[in-house]
C-alpha atoms as a PDB file:
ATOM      1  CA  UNK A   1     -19.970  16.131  19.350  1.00  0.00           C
ATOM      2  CA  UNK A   2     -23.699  15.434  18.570  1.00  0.00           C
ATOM      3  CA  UNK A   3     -26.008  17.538  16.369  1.00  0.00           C
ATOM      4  CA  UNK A   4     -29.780  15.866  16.877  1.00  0.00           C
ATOM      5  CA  UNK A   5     -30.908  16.129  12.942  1.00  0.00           C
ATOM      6  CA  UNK A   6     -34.607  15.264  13.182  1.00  0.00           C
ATOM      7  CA  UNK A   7     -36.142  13.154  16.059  1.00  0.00           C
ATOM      8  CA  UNK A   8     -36.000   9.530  15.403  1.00  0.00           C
ATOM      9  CA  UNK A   9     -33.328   7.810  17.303  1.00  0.00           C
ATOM     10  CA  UNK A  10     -31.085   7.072  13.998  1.00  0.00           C
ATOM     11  CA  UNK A  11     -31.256  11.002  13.043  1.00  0.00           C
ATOM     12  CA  UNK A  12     -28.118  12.135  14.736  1.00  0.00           C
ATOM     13  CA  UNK A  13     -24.910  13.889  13.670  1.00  0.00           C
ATOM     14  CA  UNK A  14     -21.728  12.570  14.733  1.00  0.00           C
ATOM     15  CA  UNK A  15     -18.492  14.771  15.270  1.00  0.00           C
ATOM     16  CA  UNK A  16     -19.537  16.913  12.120  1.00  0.00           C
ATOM     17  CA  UNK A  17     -16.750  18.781  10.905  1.00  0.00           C
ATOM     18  CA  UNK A  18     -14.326  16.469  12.366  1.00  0.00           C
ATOM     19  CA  UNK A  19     -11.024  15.100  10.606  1.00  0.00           C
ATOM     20  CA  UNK A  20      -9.190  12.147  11.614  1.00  0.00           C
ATOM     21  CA  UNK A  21      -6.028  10.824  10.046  1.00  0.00           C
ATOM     22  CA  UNK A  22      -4.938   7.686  12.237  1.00  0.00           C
ATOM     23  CA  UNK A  23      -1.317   7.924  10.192  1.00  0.00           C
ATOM     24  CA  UNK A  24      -0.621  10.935  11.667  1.00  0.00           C
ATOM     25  CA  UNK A  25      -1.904   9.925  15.213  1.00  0.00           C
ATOM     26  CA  UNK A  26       0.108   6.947  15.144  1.00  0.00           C
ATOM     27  CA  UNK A  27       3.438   8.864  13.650  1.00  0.00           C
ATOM     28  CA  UNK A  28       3.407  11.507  16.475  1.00  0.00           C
ATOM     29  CA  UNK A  29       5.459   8.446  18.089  1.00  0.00           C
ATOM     30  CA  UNK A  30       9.034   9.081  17.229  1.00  0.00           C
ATOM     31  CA  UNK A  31      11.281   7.675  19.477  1.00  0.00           C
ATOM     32  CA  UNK A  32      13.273   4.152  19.306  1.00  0.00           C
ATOM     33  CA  UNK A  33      10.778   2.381  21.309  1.00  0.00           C
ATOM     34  CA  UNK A  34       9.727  -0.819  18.706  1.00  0.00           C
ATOM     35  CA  UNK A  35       6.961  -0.175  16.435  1.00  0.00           C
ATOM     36  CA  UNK A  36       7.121  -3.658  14.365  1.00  0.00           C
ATOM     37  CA  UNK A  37       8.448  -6.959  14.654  1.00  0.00           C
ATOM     38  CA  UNK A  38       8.729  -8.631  11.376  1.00  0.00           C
ATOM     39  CA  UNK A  39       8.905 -12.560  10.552  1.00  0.00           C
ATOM     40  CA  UNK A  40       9.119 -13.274   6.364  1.00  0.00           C
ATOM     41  CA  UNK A  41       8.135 -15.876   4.910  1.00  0.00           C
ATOM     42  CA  UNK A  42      11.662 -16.978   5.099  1.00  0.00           C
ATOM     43  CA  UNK A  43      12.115 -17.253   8.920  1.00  0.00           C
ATOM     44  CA  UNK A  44      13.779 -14.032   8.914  1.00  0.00           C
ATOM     45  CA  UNK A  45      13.046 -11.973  11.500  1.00  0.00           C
ATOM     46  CA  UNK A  46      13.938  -7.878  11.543  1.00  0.00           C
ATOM     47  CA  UNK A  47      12.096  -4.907  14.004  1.00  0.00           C
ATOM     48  CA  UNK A  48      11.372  -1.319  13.062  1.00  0.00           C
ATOM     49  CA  UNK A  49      11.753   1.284  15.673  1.00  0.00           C
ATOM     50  CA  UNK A  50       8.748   4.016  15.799  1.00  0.00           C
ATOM     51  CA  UNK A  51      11.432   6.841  14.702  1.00  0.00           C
ATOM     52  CA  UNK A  52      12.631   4.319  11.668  1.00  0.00           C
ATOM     53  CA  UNK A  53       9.112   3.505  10.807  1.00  0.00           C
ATOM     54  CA  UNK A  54       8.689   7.269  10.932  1.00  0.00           C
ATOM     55  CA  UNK A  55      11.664   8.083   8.451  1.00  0.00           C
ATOM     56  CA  UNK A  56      10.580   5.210   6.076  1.00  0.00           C
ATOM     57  CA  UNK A  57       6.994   6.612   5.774  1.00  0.00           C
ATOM     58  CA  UNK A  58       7.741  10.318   5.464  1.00  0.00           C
ATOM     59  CA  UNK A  59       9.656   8.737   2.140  1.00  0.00           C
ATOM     60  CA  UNK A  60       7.040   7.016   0.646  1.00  0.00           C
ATOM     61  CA  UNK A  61       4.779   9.819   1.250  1.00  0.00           C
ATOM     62  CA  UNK A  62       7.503  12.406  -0.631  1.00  0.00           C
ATOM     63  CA  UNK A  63       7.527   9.675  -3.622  1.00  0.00           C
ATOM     64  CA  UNK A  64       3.940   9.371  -3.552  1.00  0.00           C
ATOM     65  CA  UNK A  65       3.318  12.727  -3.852  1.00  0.00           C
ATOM     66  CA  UNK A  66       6.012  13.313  -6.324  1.00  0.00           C
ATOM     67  CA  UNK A  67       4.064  10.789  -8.937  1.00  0.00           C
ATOM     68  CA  UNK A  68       0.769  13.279  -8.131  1.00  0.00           C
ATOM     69  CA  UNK A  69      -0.493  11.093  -4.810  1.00  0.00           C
ATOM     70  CA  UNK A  70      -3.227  13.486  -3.408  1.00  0.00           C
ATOM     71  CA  UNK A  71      -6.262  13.743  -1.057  1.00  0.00           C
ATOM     72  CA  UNK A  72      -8.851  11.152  -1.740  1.00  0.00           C
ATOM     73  CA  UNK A  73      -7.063   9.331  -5.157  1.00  0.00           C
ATOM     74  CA  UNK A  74      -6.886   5.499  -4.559  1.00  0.00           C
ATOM     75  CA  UNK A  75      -4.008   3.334  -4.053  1.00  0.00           C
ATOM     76  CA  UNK A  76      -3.915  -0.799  -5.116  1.00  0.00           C
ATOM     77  CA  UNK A  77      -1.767  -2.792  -3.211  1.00  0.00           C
ATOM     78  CA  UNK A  78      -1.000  -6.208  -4.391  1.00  0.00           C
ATOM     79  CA  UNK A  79       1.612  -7.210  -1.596  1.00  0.00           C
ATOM     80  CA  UNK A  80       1.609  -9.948   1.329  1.00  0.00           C
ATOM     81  CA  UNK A  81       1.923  -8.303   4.931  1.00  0.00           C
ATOM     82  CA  UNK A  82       5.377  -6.944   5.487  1.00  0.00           C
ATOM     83  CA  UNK A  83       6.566  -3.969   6.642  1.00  0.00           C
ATOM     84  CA  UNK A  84       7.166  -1.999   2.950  1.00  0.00           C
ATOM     85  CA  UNK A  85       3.239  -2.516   2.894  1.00  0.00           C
ATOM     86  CA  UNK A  86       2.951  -1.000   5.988  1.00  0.00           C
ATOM     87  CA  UNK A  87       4.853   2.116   5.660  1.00  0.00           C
ATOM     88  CA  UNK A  88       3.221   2.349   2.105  1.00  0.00           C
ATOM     89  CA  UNK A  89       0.056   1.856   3.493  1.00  0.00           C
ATOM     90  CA  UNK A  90       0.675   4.654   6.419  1.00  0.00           C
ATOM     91  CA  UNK A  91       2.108   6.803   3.684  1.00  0.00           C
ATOM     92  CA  UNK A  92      -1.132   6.687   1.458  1.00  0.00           C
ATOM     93  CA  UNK A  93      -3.641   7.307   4.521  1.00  0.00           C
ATOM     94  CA  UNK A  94      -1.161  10.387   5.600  1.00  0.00           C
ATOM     95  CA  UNK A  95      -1.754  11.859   2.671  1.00  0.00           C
ATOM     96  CA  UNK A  96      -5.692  11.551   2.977  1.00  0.00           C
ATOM     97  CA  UNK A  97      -5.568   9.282  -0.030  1.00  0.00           C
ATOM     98  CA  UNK A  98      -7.498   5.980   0.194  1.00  0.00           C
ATOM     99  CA  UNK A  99      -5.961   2.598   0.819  1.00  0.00           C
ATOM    100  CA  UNK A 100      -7.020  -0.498  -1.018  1.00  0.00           C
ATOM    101  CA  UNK A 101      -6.923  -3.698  -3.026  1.00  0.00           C
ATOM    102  CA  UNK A 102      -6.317  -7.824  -3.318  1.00  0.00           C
ATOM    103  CA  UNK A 103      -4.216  -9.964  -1.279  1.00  0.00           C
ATOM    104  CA  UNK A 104      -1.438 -11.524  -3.690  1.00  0.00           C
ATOM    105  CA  UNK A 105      -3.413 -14.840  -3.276  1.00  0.00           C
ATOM    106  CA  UNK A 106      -6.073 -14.045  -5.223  1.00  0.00           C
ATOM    107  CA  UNK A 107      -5.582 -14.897  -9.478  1.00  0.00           C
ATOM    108  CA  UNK A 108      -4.957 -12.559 -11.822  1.00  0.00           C
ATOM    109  CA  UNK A 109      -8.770 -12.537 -12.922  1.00  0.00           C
ATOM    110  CA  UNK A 110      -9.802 -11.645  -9.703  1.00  0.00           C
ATOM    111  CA  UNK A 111      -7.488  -9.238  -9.282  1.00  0.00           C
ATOM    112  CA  UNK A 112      -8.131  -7.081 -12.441  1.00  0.00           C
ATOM    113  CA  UNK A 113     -11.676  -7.010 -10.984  1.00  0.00           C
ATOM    114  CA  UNK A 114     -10.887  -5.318  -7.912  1.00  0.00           C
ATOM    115  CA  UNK A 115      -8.456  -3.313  -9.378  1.00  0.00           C
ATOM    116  CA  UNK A 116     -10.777  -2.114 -11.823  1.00  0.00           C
ATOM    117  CA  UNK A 117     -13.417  -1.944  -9.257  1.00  0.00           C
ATOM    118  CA  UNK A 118     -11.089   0.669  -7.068  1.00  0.00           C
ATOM    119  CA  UNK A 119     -10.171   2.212 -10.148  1.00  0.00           C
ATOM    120  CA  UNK A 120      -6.540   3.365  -8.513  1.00  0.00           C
ATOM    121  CA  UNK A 121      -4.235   6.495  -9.415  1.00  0.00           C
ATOM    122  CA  UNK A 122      -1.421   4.021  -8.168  1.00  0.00           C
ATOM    123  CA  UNK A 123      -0.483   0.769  -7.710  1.00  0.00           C
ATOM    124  CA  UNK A 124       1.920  -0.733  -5.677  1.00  0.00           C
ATOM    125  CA  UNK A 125       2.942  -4.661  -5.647  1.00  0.00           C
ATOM    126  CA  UNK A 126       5.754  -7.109  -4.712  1.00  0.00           C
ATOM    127  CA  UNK A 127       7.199  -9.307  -7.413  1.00  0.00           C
ATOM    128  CA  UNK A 128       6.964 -12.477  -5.463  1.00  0.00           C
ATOM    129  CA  UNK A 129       6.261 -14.246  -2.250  1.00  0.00           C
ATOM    130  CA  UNK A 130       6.191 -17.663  -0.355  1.00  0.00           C
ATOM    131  CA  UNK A 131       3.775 -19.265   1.501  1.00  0.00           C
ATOM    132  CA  UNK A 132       3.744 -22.740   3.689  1.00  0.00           C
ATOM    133  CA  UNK A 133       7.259 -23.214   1.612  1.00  0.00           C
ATOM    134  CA  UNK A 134       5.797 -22.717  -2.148  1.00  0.00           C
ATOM    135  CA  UNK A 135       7.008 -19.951  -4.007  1.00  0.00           C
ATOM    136  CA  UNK A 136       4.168 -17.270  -6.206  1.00  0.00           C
ATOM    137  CA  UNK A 137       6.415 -15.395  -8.781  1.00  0.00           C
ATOM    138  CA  UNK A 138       3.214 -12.863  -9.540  1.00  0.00           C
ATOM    139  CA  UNK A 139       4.465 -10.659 -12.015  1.00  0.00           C
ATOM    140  CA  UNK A 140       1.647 -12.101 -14.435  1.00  0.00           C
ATOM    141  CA  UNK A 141      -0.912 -10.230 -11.739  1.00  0.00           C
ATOM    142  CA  UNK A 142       1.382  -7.362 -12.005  1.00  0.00           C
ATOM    143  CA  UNK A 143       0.548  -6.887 -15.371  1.00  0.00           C
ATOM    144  CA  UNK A 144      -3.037  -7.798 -15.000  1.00  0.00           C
ATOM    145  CA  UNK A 145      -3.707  -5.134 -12.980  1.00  0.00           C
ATOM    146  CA  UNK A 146      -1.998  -2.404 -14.653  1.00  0.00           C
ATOM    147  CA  UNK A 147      -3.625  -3.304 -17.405  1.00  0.00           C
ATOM    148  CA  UNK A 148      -7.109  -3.286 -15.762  1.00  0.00           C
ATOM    149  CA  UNK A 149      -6.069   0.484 -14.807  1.00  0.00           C
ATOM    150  CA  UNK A 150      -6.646   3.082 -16.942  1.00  0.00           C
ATOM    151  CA  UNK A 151      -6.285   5.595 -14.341  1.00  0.00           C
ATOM    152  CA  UNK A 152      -3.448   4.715 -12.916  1.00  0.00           C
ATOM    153  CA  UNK A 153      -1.020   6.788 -13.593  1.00  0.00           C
ATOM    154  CA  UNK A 154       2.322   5.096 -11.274  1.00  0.00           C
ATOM    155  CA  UNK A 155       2.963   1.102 -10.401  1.00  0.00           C
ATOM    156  CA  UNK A 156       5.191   0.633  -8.273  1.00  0.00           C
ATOM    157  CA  UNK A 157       6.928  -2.652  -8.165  1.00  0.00           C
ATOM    158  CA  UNK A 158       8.741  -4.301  -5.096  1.00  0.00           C
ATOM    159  CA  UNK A 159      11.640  -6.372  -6.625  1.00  0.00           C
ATOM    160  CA  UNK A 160      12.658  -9.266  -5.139  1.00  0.00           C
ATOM    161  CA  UNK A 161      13.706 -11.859  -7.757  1.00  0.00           C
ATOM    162  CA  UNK A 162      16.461 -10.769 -10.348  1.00  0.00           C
ATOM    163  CA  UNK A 163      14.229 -11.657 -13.238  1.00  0.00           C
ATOM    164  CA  UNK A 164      12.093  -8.952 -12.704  1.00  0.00           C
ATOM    165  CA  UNK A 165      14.061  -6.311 -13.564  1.00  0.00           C
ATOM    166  CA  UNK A 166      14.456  -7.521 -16.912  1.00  0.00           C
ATOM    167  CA  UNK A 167       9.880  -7.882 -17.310  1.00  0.00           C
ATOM    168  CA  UNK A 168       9.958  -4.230 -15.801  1.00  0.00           C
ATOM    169  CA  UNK A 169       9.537  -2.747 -19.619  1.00  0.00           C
ATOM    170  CA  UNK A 170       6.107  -4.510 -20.003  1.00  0.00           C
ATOM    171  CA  UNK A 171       4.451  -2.615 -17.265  1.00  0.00           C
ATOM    172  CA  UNK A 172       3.146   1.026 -18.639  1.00  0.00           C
ATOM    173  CA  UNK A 173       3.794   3.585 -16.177  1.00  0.00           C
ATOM    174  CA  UNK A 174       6.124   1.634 -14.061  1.00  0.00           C
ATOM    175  CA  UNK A 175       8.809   2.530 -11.507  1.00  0.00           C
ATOM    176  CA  UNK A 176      11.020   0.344  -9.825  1.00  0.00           C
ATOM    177  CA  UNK A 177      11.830  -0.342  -6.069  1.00  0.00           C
ATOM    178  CA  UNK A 178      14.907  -2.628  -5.857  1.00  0.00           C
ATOM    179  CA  UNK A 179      15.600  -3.730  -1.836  1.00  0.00           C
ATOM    180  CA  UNK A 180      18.736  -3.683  -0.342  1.00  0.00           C
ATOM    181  CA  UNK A 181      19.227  -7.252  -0.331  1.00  0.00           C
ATOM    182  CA  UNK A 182      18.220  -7.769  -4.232  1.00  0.00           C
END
């Protein structure tokens, strides 16, 4: 567990050689006990079982890695907290890629930066959201950030609003996520 490196109190080794993906810890959990509880910004309230959460993530990871998703790229998520960030998120970090990037509150400015900053292989967002009853259509930041991107080589967006479809074509390397309810 501890390798003593040299012999002042900061030269230590900690669990070298060690790997630890918490996805994978938390996944080993497969039965329908509830895993999330989910409120939207609606009032609408759903729950995710650990063996749906389970099934949900094992498909983002297979379309993740189908669009080249691998150990250590960098993924830019420009989403509120829901579940589809969640299982995207778990999806990423089961992969051993790394997990990153701006709330949707930010502006678009600020937003390019990090996203340039991270310098992602994907990017995955959500159209629009609502908070304290005022609606943020975002697709602006959408573009923004694939823009800011030349590395990415995947976004991914999360339609919600109708309109988006049709905006879809002005994203380069886009693919589209429509929800059930949409």
């Amino acid at each position: 567990v501890l390798v003593k490196t040299g012999s002042g109190f900061l030269d230590n080794e900690w669990f070298s050689g060690a790997r630890l993906n918490f996805a994978e810890n938390l996944m080993r959990i497969r039965d329908d006990r509830l895993a999330l509880v989910c409120e939207d910004e609606y009032g609408n309230e759903d729950s995710v079982t650990f063996s749906e959460m389970f099934e949900e993530v094992r498909q983002y990871a297979a379309a993740f890695r189908k669009h080249g998703l691998t150990v250590g790229d960098r993924v830019a998520c420009i989403m509120t907290n829901r579940k589809e960030a969640i299982f995207a998120m778990l999806a990423t970090t089961s992969i051993g890629a790394i997990w990153s990037g701006p709330l949707p509150f930010h502006g678009s400015r600020a937003i390019s930066n990090l996203v340039r900053f991270v310098d992602p292989k994907m990017i995955i967002a959500l159209d629009h959201f609502q908070d304290e009853g005022e609606d943020y259509y975002q697709f602006d930041k959408i573009l923004a950030a694939a823009e800011s991107a030349p590395n990415a080589t995947t976004v991914i967006v999360l339609a919600t609003k109708p309109k988006t479809v049709s905006c879809l074509s002005e994203i380069p390397k886009r693919y589209f996520h429509r929800p059930k309810k949409l």
